[in-house]
N, C-alpha and C. Protein backbone atom coordinates (compact mmCIF):
# COMPACT_ATOMS: atom_id res chain seq x y z
N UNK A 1 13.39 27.65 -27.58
CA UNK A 1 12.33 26.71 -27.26
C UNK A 1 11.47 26.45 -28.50
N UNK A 2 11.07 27.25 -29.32
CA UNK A 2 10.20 27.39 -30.71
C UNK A 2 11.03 26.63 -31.48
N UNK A 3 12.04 26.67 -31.86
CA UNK A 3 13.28 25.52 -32.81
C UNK A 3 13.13 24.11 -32.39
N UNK A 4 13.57 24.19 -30.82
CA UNK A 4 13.01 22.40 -30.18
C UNK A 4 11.67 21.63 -30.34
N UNK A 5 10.71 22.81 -30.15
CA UNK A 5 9.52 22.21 -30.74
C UNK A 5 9.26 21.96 -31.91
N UNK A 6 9.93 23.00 -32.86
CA UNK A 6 9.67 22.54 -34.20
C UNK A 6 10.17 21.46 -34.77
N UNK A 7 11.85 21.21 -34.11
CA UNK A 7 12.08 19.71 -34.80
C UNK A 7 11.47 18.75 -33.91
N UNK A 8 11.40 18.84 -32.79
CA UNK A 8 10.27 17.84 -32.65
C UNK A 8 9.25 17.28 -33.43
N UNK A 9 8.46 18.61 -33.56
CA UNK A 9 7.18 17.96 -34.77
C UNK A 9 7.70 17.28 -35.90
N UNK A 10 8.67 17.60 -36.61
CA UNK A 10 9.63 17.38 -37.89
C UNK A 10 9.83 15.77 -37.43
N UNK A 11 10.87 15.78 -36.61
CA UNK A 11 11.67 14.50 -36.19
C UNK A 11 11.06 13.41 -35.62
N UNK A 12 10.07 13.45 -34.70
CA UNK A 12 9.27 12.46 -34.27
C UNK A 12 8.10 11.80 -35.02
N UNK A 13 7.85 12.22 -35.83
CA UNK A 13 6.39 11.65 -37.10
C UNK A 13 7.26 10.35 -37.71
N UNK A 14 8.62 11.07 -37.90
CA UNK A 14 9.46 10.47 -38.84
C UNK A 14 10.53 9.03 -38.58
N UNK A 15 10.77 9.23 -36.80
CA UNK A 15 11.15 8.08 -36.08
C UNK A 15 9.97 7.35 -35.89
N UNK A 16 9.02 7.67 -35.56
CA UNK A 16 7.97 6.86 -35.45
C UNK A 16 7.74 5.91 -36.85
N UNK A 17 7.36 6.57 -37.82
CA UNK A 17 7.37 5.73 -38.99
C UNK A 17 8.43 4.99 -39.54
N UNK A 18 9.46 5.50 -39.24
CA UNK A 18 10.70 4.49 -39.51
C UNK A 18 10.88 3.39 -38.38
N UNK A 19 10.09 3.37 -37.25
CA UNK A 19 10.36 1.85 -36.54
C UNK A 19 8.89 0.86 -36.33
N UNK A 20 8.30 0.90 -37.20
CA UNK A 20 6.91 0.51 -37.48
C UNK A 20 7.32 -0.92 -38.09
N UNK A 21 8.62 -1.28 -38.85
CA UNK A 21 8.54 -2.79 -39.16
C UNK A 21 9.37 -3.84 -37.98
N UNK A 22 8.98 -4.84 -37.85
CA UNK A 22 9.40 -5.98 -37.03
C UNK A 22 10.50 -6.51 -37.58
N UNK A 23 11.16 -6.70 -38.90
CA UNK A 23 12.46 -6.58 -39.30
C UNK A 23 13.14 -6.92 -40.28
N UNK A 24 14.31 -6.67 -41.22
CA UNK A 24 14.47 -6.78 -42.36
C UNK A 24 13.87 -7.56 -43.10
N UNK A 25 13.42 -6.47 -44.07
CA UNK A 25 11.84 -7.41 -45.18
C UNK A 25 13.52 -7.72 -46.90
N UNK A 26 12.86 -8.54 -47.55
CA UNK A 26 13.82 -8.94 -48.54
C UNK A 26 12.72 -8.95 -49.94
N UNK A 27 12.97 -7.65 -50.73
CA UNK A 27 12.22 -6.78 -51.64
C UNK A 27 12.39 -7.71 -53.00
N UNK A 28 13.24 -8.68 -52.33
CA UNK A 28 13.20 -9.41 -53.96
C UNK A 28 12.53 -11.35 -53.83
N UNK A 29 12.20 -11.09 -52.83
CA UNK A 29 11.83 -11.90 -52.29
C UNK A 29 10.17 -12.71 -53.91
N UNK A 30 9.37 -11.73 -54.24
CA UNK A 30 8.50 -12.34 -55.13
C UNK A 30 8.67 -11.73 -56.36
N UNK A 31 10.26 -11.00 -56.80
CA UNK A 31 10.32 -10.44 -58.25
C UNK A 31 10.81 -11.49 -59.09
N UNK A 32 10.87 -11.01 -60.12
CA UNK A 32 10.65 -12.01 -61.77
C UNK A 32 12.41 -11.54 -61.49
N UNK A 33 13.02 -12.84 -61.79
CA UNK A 33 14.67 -13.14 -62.05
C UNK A 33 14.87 -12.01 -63.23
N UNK A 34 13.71 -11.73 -64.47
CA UNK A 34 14.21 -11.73 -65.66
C UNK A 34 14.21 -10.00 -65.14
N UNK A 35 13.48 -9.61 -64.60
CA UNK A 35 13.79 -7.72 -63.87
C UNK A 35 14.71 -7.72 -63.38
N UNK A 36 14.96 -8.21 -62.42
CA UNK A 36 16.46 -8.19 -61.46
C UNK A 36 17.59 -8.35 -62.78
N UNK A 37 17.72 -9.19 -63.18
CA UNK A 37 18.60 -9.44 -64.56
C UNK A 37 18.56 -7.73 -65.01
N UNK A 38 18.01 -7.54 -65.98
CA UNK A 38 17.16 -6.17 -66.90
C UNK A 38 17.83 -5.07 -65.94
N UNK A 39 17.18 -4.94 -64.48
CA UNK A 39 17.59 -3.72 -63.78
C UNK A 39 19.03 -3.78 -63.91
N UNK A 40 19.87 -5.06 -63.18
CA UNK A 40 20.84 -5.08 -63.13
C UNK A 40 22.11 -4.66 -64.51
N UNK A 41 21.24 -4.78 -65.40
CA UNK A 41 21.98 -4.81 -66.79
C UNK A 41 21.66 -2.64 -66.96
N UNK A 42 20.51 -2.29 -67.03
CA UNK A 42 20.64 -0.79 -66.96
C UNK A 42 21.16 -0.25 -66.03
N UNK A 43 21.58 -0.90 -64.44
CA UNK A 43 22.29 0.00 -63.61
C UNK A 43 23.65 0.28 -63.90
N UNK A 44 24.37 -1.13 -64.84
CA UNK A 44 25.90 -1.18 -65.04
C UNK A 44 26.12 0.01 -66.37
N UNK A 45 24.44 -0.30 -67.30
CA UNK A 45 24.95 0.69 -68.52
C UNK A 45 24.88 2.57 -67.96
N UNK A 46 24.10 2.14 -67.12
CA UNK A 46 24.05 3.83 -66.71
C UNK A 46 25.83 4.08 -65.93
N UNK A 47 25.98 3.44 -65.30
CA UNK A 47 27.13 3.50 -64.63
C UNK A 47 28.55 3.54 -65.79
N UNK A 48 28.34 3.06 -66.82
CA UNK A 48 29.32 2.59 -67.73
C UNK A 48 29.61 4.45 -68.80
N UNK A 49 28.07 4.70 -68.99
CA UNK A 49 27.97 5.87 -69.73
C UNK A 49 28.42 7.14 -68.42
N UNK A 50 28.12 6.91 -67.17
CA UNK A 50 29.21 8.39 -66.24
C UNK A 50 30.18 7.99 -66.42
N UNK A 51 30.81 6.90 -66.93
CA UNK A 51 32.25 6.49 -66.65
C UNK A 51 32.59 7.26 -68.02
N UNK A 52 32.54 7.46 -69.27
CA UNK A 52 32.56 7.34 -70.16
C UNK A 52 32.66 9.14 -70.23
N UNK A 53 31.39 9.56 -69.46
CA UNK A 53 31.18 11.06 -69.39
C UNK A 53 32.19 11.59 -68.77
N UNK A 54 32.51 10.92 -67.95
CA UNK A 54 33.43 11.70 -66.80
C UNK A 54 35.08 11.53 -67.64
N UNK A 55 35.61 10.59 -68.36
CA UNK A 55 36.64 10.69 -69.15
C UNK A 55 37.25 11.38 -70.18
N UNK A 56 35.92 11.55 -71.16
CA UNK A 56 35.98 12.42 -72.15
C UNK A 56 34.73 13.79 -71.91
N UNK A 57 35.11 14.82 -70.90
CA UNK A 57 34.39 15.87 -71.23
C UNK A 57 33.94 16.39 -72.30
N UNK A 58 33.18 16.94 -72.70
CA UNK A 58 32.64 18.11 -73.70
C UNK A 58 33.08 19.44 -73.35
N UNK A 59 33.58 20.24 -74.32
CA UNK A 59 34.56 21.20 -73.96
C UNK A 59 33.54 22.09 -74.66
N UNK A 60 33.10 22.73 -73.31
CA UNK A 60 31.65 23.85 -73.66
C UNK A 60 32.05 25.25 -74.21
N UNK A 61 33.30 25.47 -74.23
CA UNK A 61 33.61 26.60 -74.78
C UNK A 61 33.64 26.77 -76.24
């Protein structure tokens, strides 16, 4: 019974706050093209450099 109550307290704060909006909001809705561009350009280089990591390990020994 002490476990059920506890995720209760845990779990219900947390459904509650997650159904508080009326419905899909669109986050790019008032950003600058030239960020979206920029982000979009560091998400591919970050993605490009694990690609890169993950091919050629460093041989820690």
């Amino acid at each position: 019974m002490k476990q059920f109550v506890l995720a209760a307290c845990i779990c219900l704060p947390m459904a509650l706050a997650g159904c508080s909006g009326s419905g899909p909001v669109n986050v790019t809705e008032d950003a600058d093209q030239a960020k979206i561009d920029e982000y979009n350009r560091l998400n591919q280089q970050g993605m490009d450099t694990m690609e890169s990591d993950e091919a050629d390990p460093e041989d820690d020994s």
